[in-house]
PDB file of N, CA and C in Angstrom:
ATOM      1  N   UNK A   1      18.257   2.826 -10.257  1.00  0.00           N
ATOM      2  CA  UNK A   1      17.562   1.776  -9.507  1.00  0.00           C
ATOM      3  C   UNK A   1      16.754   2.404  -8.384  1.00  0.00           C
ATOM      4  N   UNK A   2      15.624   1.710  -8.146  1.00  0.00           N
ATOM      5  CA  UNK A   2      14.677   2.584  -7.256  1.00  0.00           C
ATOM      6  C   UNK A   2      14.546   1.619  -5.858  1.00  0.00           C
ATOM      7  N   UNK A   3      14.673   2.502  -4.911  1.00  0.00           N
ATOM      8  CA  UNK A   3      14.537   1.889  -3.384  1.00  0.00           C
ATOM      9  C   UNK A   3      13.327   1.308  -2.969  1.00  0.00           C
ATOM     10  N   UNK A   4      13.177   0.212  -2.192  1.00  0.00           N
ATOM     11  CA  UNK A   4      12.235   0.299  -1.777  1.00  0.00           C
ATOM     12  C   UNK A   4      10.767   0.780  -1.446  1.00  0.00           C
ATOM     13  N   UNK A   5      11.798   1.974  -0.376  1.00  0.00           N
ATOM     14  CA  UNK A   5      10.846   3.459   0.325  1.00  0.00           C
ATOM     15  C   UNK A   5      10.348   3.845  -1.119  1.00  0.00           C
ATOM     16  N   UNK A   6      11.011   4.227  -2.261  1.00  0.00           N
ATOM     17  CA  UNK A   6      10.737   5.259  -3.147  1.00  0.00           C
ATOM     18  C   UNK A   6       9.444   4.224  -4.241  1.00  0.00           C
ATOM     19  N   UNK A   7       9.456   2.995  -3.997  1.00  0.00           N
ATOM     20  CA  UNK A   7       8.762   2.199  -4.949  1.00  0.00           C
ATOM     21  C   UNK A   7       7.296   2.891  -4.084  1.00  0.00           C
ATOM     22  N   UNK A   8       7.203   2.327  -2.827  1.00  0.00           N
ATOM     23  CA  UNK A   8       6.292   2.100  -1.674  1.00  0.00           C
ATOM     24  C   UNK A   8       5.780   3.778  -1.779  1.00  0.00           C
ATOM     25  N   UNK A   9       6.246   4.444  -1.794  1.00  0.00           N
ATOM     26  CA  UNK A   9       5.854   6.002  -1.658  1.00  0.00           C
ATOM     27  C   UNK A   9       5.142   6.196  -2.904  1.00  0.00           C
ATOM     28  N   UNK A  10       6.128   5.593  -4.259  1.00  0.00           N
ATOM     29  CA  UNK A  10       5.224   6.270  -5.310  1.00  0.00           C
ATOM     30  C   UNK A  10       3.885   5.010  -5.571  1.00  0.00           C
ATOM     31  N   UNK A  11       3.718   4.143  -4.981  1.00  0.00           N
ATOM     32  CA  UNK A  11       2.425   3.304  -5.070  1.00  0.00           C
ATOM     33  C   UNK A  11       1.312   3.797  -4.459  1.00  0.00           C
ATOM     34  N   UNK A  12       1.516   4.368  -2.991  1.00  0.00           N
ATOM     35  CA  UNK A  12       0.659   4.929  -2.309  1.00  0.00           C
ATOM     36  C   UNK A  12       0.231   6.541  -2.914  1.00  0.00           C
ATOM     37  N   UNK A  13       1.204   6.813  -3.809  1.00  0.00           N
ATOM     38  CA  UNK A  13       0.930   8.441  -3.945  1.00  0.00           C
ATOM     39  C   UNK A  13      -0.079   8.317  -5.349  1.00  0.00           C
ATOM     40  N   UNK A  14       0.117   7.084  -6.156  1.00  0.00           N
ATOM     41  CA  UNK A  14      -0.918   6.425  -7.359  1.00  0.00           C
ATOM     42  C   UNK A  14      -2.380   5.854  -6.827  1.00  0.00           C
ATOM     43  N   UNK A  15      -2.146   5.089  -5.595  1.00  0.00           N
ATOM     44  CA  UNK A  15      -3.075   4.436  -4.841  1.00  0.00           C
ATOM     45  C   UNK A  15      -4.141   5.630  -4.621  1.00  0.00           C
ATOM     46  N   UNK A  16      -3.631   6.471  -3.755  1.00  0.00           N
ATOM     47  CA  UNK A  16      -4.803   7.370  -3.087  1.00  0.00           C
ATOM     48  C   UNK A  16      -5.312   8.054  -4.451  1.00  0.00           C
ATOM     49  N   UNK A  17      -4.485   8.494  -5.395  1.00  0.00           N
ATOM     50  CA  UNK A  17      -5.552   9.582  -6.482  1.00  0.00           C
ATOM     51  C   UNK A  17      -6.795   8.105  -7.154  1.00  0.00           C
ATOM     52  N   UNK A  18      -6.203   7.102  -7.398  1.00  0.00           N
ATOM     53  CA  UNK A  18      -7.209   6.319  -8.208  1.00  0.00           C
ATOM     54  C   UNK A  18      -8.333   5.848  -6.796  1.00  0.00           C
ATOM     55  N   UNK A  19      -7.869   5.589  -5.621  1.00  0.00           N
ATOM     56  CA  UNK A  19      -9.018   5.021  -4.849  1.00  0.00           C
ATOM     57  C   UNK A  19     -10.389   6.053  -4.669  1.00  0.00           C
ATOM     58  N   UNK A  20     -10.098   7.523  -4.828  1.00  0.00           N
ATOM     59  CA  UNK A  20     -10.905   8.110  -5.071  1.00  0.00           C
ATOM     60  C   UNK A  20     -11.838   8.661  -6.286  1.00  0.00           C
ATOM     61  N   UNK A  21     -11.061   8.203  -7.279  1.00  0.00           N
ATOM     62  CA  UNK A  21     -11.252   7.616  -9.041  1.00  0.00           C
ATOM     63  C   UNK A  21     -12.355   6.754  -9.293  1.00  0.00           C
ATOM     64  N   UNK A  22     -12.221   5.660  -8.787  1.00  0.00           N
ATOM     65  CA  UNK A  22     -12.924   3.673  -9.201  1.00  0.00           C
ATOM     66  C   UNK A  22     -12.847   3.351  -7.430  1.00  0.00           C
ATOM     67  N   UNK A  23     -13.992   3.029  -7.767  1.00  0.00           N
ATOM     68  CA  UNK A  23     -14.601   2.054  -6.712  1.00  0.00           C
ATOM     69  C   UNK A  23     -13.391   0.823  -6.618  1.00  0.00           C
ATOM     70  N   UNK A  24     -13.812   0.054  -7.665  1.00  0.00           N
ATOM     71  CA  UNK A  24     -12.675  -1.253  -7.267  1.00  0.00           C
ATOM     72  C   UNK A  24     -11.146  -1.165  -8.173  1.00  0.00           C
ATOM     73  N   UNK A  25     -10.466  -1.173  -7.101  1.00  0.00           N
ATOM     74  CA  UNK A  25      -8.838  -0.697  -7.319  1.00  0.00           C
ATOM     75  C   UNK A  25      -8.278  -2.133  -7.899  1.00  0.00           C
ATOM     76  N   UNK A  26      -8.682  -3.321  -7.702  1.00  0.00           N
ATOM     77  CA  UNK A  26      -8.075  -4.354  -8.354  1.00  0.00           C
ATOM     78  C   UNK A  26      -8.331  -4.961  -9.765  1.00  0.00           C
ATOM     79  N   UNK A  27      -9.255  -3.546 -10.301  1.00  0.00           N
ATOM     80  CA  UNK A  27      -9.379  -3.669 -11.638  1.00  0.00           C
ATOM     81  C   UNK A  27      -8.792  -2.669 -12.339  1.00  0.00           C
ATOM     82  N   UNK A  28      -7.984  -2.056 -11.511  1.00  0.00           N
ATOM     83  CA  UNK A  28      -7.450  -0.750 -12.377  1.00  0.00           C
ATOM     84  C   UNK A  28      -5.860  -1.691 -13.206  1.00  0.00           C
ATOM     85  N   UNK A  29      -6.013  -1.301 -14.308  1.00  0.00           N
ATOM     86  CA  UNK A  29      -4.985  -2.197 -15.094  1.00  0.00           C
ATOM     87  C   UNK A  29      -3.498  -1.769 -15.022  1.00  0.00           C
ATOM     88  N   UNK A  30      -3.170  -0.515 -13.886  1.00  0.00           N
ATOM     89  CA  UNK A  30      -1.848  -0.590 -13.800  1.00  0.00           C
ATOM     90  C   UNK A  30      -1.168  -1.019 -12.489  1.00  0.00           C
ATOM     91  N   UNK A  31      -2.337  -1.962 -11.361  1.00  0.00           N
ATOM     92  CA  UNK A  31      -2.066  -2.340 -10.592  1.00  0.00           C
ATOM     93  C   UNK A  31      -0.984  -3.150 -10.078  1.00  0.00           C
ATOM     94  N   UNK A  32      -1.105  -4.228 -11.313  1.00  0.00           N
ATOM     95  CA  UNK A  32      -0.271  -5.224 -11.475  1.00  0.00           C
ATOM     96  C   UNK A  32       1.605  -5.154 -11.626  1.00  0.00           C
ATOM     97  N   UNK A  33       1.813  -3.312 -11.771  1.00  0.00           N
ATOM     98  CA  UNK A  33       2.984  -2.836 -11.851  1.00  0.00           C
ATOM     99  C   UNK A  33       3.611  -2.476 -10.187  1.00  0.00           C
ATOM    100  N   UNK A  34       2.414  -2.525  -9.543  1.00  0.00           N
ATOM    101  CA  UNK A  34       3.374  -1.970  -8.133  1.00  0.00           C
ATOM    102  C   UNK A  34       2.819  -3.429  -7.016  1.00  0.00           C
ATOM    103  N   UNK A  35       1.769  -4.136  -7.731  1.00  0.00           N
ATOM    104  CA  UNK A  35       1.201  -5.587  -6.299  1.00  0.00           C
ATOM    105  C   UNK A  35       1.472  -6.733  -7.243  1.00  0.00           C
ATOM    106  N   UNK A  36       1.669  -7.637  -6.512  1.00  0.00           N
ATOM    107  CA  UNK A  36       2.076  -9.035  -6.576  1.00  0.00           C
ATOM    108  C   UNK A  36       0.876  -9.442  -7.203  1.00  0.00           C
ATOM    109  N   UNK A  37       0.984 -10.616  -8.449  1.00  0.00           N
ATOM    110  CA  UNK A  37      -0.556 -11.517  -9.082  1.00  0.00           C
ATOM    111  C   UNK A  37      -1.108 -11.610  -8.236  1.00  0.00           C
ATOM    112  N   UNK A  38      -0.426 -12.958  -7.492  1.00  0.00           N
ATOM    113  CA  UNK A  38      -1.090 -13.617  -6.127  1.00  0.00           C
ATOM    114  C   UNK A  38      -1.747 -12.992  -5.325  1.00  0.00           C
ATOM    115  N   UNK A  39      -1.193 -11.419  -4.950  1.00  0.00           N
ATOM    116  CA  UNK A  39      -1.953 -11.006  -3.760  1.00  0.00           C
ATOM    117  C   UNK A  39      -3.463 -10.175  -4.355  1.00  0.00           C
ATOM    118  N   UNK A  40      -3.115  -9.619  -5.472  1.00  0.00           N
ATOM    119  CA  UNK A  40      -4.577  -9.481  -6.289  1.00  0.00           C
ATOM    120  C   UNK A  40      -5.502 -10.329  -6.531  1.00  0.00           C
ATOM    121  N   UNK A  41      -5.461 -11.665  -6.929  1.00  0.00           N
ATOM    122  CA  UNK A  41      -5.917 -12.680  -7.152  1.00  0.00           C
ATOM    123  C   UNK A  41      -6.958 -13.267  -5.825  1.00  0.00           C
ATOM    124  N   UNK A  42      -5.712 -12.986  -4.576  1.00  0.00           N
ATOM    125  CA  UNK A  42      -6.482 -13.204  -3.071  1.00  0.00           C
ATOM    126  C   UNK A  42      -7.603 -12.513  -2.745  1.00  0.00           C
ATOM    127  N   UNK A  43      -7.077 -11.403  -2.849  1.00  0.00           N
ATOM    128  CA  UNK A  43      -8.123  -9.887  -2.885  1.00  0.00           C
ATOM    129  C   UNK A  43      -8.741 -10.162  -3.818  1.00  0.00           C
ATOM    130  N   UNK A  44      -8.949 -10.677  -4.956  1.00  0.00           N
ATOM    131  CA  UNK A  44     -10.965 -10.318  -5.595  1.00  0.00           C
ATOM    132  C   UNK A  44     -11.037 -11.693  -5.089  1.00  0.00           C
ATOM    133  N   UNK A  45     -10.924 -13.075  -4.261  1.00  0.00           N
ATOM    134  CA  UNK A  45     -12.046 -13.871  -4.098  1.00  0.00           C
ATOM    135  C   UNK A  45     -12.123 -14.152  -2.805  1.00  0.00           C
ATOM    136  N   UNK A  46     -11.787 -12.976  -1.689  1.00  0.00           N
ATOM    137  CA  UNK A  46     -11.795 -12.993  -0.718  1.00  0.00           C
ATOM    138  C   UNK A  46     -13.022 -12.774   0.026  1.00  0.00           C
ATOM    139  N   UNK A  47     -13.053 -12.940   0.903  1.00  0.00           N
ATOM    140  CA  UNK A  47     -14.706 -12.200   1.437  1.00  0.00           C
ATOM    141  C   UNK A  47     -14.965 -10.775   1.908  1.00  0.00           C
ATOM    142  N   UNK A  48     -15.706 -10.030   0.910  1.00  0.00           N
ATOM    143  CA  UNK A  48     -15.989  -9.256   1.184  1.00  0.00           C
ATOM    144  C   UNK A  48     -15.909  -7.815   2.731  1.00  0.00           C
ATOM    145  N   UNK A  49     -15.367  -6.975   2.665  1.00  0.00           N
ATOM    146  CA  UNK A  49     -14.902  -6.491   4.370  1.00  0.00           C
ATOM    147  C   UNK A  49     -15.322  -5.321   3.677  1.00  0.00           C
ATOM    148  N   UNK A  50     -15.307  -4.469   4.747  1.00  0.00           N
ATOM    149  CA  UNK A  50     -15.847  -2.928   4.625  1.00  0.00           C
ATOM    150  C   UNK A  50     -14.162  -2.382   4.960  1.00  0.00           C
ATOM    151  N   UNK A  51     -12.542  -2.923   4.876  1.00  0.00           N
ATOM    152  CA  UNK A  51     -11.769  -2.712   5.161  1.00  0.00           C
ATOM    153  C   UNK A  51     -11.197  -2.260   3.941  1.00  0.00           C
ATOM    154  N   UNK A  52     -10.502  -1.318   3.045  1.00  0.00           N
ATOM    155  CA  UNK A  52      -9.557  -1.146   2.027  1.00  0.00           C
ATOM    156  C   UNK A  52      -8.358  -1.504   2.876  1.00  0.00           C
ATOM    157  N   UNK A  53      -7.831  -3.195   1.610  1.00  0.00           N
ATOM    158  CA  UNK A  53      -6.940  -3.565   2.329  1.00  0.00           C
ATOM    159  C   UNK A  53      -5.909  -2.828   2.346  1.00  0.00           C
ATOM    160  N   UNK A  54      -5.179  -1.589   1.378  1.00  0.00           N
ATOM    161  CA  UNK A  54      -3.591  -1.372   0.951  1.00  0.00           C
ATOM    162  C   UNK A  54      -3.707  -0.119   1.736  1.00  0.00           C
ATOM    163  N   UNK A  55      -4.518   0.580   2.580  1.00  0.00           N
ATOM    164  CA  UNK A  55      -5.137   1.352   3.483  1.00  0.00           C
ATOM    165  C   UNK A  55      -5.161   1.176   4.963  1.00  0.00           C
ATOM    166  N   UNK A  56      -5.592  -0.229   4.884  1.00  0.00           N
ATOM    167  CA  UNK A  56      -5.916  -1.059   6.309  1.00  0.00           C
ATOM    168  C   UNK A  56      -7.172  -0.330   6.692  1.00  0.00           C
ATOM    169  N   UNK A  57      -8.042   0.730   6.549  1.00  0.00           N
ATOM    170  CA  UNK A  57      -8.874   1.504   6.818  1.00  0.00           C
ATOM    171  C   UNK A  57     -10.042   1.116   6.554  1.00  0.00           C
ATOM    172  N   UNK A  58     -11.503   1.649   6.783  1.00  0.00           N
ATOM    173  CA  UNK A  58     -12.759   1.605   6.890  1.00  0.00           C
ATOM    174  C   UNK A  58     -13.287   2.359   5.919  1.00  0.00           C
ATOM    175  N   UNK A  59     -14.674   2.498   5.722  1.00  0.00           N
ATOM    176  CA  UNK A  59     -15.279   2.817   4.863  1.00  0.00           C
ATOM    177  C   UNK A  59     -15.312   4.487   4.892  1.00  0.00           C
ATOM    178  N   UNK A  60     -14.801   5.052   5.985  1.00  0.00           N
ATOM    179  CA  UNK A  60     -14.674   6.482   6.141  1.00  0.00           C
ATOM    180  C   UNK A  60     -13.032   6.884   5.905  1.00  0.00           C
ATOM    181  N   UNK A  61     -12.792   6.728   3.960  1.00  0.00           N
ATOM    182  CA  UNK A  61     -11.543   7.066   3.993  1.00  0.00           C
ATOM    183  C   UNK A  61     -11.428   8.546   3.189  1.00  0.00           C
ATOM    184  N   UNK A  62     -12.037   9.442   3.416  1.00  0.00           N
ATOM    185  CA  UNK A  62     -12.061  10.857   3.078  1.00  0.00           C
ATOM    186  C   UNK A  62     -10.909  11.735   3.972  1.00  0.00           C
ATOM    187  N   UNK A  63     -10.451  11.160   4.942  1.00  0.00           N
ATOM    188  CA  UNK A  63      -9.217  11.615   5.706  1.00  0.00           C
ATOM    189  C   UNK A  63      -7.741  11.333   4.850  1.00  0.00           C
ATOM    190  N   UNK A  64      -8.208  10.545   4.125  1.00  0.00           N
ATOM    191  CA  UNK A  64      -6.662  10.132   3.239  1.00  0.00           C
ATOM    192  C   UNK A  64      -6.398  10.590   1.973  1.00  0.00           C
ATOM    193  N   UNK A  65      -7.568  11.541   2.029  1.00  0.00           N
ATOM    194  CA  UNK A  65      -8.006  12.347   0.497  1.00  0.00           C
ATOM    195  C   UNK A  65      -6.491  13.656   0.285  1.00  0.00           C
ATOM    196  N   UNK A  66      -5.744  13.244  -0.481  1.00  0.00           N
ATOM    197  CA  UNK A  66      -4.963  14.829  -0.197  1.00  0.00           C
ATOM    198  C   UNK A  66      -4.256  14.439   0.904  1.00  0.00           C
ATOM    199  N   UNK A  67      -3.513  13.397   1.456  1.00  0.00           N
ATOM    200  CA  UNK A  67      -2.224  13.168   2.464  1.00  0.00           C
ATOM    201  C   UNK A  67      -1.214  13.043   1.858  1.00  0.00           C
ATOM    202  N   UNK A  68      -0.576  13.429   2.675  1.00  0.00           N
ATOM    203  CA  UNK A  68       1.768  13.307   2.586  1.00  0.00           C
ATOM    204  C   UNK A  68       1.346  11.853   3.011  1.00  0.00           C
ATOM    205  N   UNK A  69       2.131  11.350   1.712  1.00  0.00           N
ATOM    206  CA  UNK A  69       2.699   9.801   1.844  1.00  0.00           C
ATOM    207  C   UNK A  69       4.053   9.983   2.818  1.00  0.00           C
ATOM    208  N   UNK A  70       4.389   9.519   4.060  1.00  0.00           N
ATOM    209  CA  UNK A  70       5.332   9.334   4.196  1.00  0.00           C
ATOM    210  C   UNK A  70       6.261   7.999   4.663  1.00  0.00           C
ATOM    211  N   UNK A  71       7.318   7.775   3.886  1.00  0.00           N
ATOM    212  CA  UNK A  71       7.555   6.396   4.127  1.00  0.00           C
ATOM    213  C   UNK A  71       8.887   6.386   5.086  1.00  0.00           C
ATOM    214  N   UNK A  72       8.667   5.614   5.777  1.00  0.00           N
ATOM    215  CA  UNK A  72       9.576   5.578   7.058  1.00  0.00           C
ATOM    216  C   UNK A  72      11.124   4.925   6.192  1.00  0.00           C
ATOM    217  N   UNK A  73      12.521   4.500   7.451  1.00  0.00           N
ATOM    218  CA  UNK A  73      13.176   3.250   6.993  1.00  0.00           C
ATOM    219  C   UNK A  73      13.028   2.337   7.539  1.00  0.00           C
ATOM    220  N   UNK A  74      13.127   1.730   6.074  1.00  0.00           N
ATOM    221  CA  UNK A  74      13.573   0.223   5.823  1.00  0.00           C
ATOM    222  C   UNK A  74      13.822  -0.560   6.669  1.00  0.00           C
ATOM    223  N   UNK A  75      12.995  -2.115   6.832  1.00  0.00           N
ATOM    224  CA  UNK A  75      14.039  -3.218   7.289  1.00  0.00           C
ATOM    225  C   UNK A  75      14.085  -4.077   6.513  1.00  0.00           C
ATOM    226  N   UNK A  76      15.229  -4.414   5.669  1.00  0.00           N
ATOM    227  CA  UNK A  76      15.538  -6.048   4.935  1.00  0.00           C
ATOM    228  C   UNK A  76      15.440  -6.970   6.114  1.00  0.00           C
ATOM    229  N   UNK A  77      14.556  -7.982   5.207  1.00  0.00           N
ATOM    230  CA  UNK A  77      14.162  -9.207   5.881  1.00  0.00           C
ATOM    231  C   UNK A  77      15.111 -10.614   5.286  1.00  0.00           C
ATOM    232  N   UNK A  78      14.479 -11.773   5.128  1.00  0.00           N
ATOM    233  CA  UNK A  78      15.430 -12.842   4.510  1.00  0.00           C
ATOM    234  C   UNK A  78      14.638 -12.560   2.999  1.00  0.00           C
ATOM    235  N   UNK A  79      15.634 -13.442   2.039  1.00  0.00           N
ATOM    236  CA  UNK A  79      15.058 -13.362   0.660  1.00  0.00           C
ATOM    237  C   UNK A  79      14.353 -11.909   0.567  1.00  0.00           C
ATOM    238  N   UNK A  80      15.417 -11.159  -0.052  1.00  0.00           N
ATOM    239  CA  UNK A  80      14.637  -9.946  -0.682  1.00  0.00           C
ATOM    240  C   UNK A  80      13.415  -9.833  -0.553  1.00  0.00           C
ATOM    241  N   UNK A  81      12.958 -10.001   0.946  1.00  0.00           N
ATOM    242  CA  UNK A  81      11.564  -8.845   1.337  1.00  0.00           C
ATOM    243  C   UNK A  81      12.308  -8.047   2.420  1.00  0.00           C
ATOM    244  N   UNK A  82      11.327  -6.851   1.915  1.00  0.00           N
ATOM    245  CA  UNK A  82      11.435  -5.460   2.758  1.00  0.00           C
ATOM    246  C   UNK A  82      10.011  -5.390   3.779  1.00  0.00           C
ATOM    247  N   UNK A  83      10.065  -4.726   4.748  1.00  0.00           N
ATOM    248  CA  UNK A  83       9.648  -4.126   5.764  1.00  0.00           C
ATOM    249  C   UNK A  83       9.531  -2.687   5.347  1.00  0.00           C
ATOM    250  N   UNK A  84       8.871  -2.290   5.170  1.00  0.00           N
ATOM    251  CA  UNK A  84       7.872  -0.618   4.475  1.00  0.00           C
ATOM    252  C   UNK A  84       7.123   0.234   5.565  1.00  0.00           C
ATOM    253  N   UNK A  85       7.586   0.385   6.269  1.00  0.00           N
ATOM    254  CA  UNK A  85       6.459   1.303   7.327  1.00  0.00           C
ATOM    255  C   UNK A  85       6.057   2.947   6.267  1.00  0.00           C
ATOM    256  N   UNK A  86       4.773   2.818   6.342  1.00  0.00           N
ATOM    257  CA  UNK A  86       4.218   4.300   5.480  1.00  0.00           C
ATOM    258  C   UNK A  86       3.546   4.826   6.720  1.00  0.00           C
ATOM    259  N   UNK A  87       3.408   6.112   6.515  1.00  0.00           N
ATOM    260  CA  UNK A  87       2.595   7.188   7.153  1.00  0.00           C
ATOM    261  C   UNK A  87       1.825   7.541   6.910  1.00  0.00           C
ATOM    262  N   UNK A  88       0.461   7.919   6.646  1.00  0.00           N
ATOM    263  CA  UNK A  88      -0.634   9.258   5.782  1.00  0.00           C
ATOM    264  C   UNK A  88      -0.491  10.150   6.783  1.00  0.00           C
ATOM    265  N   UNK A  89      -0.061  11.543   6.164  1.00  0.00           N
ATOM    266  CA  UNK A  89      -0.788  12.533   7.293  1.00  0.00           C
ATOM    267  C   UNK A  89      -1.316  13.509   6.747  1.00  0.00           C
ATOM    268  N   UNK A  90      -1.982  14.912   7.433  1.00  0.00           N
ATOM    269  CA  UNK A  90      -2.554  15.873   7.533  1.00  0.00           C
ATOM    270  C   UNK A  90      -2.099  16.388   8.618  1.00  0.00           C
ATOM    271  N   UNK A  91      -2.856  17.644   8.376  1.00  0.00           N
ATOM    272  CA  UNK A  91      -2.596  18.052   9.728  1.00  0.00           C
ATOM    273  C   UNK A  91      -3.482  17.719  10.856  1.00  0.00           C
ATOM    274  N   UNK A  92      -5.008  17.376  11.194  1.00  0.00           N
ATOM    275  CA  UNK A  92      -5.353  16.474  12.019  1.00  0.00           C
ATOM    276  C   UNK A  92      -5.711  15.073  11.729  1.00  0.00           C
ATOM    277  N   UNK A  93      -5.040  14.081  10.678  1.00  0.00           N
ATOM    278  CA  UNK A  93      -5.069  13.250  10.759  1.00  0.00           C
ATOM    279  C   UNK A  93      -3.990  12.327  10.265  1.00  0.00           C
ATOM    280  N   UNK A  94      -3.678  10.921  11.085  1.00  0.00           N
ATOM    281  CA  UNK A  94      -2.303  10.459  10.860  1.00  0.00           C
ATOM    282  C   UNK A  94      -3.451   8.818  10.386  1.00  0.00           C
ATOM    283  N   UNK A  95      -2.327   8.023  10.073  1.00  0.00           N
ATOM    284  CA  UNK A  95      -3.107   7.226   9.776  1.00  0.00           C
ATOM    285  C   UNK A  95      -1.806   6.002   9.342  1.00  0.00           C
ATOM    286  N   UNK A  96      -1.084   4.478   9.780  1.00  0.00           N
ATOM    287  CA  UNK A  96      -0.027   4.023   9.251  1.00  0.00           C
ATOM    288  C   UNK A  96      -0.048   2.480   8.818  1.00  0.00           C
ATOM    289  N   UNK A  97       0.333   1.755   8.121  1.00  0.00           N
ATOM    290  CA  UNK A  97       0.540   0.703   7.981  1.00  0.00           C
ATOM    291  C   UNK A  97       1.761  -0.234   7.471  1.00  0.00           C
ATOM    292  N   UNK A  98       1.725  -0.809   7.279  1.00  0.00           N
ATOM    293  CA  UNK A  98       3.388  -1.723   7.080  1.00  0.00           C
ATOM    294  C   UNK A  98       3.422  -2.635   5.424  1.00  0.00           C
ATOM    295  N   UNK A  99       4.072  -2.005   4.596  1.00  0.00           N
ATOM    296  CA  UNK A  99       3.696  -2.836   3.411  1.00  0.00           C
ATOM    297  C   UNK A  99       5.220  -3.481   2.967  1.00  0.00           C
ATOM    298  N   UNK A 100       4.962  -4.705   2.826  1.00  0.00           N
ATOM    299  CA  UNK A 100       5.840  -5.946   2.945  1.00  0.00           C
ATOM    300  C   UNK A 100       6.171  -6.250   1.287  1.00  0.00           C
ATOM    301  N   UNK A 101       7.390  -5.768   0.925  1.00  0.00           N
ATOM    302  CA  UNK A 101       7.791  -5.462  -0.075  1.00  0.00           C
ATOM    303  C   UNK A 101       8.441  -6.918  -0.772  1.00  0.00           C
ATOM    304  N   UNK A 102       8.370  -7.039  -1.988  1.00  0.00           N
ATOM    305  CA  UNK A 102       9.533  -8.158  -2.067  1.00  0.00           C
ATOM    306  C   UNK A 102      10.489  -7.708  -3.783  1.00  0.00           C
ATOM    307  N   UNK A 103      11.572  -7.912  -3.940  1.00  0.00           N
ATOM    308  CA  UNK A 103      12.677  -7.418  -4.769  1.00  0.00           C
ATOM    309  C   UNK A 103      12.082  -8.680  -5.644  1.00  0.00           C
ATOM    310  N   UNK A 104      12.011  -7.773  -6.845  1.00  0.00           N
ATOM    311  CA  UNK A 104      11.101  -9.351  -8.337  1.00  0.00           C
ATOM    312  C   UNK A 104      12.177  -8.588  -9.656  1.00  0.00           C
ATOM    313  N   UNK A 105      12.720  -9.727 -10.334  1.00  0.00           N
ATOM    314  CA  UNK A 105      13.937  -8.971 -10.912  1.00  0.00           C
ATOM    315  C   UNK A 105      14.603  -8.106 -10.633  1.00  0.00           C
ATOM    316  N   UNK A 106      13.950  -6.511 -11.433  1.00  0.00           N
ATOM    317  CA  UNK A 106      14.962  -5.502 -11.014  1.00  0.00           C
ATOM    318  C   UNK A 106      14.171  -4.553 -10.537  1.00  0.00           C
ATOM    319  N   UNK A 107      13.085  -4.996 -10.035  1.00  0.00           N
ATOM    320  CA  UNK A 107      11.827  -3.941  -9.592  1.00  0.00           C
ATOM    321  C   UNK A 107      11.698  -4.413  -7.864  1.00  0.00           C
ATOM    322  N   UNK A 108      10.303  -3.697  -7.394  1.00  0.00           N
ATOM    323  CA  UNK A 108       9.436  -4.446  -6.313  1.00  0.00           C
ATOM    324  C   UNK A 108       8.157  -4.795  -6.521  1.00  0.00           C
ATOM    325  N   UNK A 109       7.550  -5.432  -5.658  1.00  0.00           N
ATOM    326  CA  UNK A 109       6.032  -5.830  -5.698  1.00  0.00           C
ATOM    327  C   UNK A 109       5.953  -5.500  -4.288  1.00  0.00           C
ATOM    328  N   UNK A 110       4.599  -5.471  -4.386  1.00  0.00           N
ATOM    329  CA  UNK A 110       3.730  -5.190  -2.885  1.00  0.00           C
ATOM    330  C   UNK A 110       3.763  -6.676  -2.994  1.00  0.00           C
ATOM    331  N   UNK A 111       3.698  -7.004  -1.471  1.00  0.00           N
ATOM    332  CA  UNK A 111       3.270  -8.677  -1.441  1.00  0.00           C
ATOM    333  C   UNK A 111       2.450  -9.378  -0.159  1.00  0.00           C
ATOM    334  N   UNK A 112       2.324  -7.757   0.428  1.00  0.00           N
ATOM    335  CA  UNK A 112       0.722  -7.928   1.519  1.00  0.00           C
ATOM    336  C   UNK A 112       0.915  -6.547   2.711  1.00  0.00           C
ATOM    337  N   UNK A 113      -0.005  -6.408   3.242  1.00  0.00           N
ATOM    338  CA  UNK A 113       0.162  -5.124   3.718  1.00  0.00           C
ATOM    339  C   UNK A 113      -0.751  -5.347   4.858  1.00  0.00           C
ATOM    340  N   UNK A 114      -0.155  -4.663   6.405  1.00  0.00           N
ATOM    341  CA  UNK A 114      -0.685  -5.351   7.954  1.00  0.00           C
ATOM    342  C   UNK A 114      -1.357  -3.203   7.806  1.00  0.00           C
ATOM    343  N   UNK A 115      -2.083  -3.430   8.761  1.00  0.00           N
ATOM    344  CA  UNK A 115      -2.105  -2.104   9.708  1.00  0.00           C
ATOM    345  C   UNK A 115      -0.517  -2.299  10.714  1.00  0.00           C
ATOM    346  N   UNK A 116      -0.596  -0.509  10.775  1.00  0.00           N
ATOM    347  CA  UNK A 116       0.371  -0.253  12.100  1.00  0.00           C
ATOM    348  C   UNK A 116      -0.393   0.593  13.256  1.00  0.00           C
ATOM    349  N   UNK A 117      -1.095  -0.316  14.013  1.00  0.00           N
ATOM    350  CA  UNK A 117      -1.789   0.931  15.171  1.00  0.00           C
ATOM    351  C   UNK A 117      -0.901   1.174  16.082  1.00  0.00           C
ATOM    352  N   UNK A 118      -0.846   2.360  16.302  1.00  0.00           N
ATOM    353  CA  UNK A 118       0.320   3.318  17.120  1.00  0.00           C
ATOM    354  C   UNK A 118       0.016   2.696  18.785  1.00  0.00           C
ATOM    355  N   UNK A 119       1.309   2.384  19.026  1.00  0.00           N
ATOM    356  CA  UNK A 119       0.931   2.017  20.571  1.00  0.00           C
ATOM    357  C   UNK A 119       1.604   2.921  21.780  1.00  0.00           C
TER     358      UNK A 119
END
């Protein structure tokens, strides 16, 4: 059975090789194995942003090219959602956000994802 952290780590470690692959990531057909319908569904009829949402980042994402995924711990929330804090780093660049996990049978789904700006 796979953790959380370890779902969330290996999504982001799939995420970054294909975002530099295909332009649009919500057509890549093995998406649907690590994100929620719904939240794909939101994302293509949303309005348009210069933001990569599963990134939280801007159109200058060549810093995330080749980063250590690192995924923090865990907080269980109510109803099997998780709290996911990830890391990107390098060596001069860090980069974090919070991806909000939820337990779907015997797997996870992504089921929306905030920025974490360091305070």
């Amino acid at each position: 059975a796979q953790t959380p952290q370890e779902f969330v780590k290996g999504f982001y470690e799939w995420y970054l090789i294909k975002h530099y692959e295909h332009k649009d990531i919500l057509e890549e057909e093995k998406l649907p194995e690590y994100v929620e319908e719904s939240l794909i569904e939101w994302l293509k009829v949303k309005p348009a942003s210069d933001i990569y949402y599963f990134i939280q980042h801007g159109s200058s994402t060549i810093a995330f090219k080749d980063c250590r995924v690192v995924v923090k711990d865990v907080l269980k929330m109510t109803g099997d959602v998780f709290v996911v804090p990830v890391m990107f780093k390098k060596e001069k660049f860090e980069s974090a956000v919070i991806a909000y996990v939820k337990k779907v049978d015997s797997g996870f789904k992504i089921a929306s994802v905030s920025d974490a700006y360091p305070y």
